[in-house]
Protein backbone atom coordinates (compact mmCIF):
# COMPACT_ATOMS: atom_id res chain seq x y z
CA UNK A 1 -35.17 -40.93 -11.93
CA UNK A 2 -37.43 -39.02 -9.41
CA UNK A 3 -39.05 -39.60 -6.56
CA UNK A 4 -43.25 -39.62 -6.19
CA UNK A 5 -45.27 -40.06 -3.03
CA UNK A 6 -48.60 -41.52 -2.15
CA UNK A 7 -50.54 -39.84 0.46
CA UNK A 8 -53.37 -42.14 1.97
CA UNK A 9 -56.43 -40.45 3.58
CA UNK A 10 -57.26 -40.75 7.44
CA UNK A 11 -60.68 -41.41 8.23
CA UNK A 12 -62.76 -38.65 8.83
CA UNK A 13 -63.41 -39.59 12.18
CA UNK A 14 -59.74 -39.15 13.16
CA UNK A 15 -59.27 -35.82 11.67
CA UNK A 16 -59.43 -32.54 13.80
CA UNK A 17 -57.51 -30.25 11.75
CA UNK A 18 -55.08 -30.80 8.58
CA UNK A 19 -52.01 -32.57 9.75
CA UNK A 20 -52.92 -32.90 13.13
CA UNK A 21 -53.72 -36.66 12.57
CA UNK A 22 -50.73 -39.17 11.00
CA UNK A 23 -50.89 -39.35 7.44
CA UNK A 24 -49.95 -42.47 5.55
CA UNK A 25 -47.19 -42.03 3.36
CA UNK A 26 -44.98 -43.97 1.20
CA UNK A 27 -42.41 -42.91 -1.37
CA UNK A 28 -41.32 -44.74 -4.78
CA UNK A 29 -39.75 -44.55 -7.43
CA UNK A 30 -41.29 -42.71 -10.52
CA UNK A 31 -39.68 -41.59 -14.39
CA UNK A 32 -37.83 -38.83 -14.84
CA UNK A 33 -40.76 -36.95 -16.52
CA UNK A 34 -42.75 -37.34 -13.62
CA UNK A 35 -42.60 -33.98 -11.09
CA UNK A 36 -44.39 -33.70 -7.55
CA UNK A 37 -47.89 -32.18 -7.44
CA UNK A 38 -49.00 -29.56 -5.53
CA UNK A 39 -50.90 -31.64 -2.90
CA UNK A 40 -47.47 -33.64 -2.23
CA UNK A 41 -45.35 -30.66 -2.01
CA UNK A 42 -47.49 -28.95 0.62
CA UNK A 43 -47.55 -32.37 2.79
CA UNK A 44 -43.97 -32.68 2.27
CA UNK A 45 -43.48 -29.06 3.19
CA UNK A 46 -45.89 -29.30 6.46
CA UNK A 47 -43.81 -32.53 7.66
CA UNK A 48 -40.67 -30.78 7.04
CA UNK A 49 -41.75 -27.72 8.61
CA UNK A 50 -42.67 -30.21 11.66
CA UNK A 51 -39.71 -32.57 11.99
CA UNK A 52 -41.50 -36.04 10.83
CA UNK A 53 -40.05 -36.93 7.85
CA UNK A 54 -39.66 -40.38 6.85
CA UNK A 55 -36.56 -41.34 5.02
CA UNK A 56 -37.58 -41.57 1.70
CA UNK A 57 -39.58 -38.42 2.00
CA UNK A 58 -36.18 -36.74 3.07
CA UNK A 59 -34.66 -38.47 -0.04
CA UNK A 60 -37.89 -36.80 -2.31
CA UNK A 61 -36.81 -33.56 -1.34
CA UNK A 62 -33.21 -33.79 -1.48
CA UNK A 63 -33.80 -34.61 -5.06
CA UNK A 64 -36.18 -31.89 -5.67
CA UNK A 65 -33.79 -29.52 -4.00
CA UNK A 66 -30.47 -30.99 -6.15
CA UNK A 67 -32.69 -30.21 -9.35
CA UNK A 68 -33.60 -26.20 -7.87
CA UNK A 69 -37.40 -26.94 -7.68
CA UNK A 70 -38.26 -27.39 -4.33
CA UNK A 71 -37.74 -23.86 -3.16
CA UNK A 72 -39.88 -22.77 -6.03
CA UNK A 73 -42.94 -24.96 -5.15
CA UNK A 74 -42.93 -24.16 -1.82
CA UNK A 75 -42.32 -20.32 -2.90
CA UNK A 76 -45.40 -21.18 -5.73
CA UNK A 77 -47.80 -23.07 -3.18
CA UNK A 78 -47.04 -19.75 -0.35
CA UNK A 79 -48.62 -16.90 -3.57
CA UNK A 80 -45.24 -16.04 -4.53
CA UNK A 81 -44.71 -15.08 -8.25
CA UNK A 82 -41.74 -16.75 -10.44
CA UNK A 83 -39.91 -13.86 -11.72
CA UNK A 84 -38.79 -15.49 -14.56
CA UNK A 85 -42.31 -16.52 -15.70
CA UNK A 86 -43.39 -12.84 -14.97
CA UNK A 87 -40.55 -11.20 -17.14
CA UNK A 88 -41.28 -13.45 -19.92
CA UNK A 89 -45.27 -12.51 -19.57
CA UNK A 90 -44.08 -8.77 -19.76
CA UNK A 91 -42.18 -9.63 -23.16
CA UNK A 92 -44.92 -10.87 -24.72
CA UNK A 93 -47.68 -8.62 -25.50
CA UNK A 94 -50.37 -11.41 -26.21
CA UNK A 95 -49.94 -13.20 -22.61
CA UNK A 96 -49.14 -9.88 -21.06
CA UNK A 97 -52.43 -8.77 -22.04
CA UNK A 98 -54.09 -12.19 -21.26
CA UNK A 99 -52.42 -12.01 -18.01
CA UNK A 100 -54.63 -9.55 -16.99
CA UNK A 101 -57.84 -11.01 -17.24
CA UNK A 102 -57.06 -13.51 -15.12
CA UNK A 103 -57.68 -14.09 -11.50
CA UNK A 104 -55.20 -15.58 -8.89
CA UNK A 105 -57.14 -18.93 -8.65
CA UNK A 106 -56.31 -19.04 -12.57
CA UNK A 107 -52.37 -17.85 -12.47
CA UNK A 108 -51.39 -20.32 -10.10
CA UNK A 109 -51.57 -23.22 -11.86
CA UNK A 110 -49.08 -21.81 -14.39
CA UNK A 111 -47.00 -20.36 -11.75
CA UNK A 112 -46.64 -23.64 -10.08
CA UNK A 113 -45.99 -25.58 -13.68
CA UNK A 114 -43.10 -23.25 -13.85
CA UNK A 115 -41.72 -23.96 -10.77
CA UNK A 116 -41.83 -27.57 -11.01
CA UNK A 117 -39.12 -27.90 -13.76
CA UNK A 118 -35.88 -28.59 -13.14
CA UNK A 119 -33.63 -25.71 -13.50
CA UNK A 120 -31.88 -27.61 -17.25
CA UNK A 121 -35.67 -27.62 -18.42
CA UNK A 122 -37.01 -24.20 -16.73
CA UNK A 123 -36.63 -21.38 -20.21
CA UNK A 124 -38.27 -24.11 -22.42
CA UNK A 125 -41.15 -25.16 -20.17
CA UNK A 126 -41.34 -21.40 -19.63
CA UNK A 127 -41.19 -20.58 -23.11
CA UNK A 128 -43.95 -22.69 -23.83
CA UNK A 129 -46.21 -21.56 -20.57
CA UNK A 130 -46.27 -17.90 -21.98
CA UNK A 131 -47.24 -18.87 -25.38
CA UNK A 132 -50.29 -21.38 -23.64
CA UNK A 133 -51.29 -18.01 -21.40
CA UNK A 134 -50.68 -16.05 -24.81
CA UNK A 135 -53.57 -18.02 -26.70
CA UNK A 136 -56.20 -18.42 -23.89
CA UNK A 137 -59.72 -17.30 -24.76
């Protein structure tokens, strides 16, 4: 079972800058199929990066960490590439090709897809990402 996270939105009003403000934030408990999305993981990250976890947000990324995905999204989220996605792209000539038509904006969602997976999932979610980039139009 994995852990999820709500973010709430501060008002407007008390916003200066992102993160500046307190952020409401609760954890619970979600299915196994169930990953964190990008928005969480750079919250999570930002908190981290700043000392204010909460408990159960410490728990969410303990478990993301025991399953080898954290460092991946936060790698994913910061431009890096997965080189494991990337050498499969390169051994297939349809999403190699493919590949390069698109733009950044258009990679990343892949890129991050990839590195939510738990490492016992990663070379079939993987698998099936460079056949998806493979028959783009």
């Amino acid at each position: 079972m994995a852990w999820g996270c709500e973010i709430g939105r501060v008002p407007p009003e008390n916003v200066r800058s992102f993160l500046k403000e307190p952020i409401l934030m609760f954890a619970y408990r979600r299915g196994p199929e169930s990953t964190l999305r990008r928005d969480e993981v750079i919250v999570l990250f930002a908190l981290e990066v700043r000392g204010e976890l909460q408990e159960p947000s410490k728990k969410l990324i303990a478990s993301a960490r025991h399953d080898g995905s954290w460092d991946r999204m936060v790698d994913a989220i910061n431009g890096k590439e997965d080189p494991e996605l990337e050498s499969a792209i390169e051994a297939s000539p349809e999403a190699k090709s493919m590949r390069s038509w698109l733009h950044t904006g258009e990679r990343e969602p892949f890129v991050f897809r990839a590195a939510q997976v738990a490492d016992s999932d990663r070379a079939k979610t993987i698998a099936r990402l460079v056949d998806e980039i493979g028959k783009l139009d």
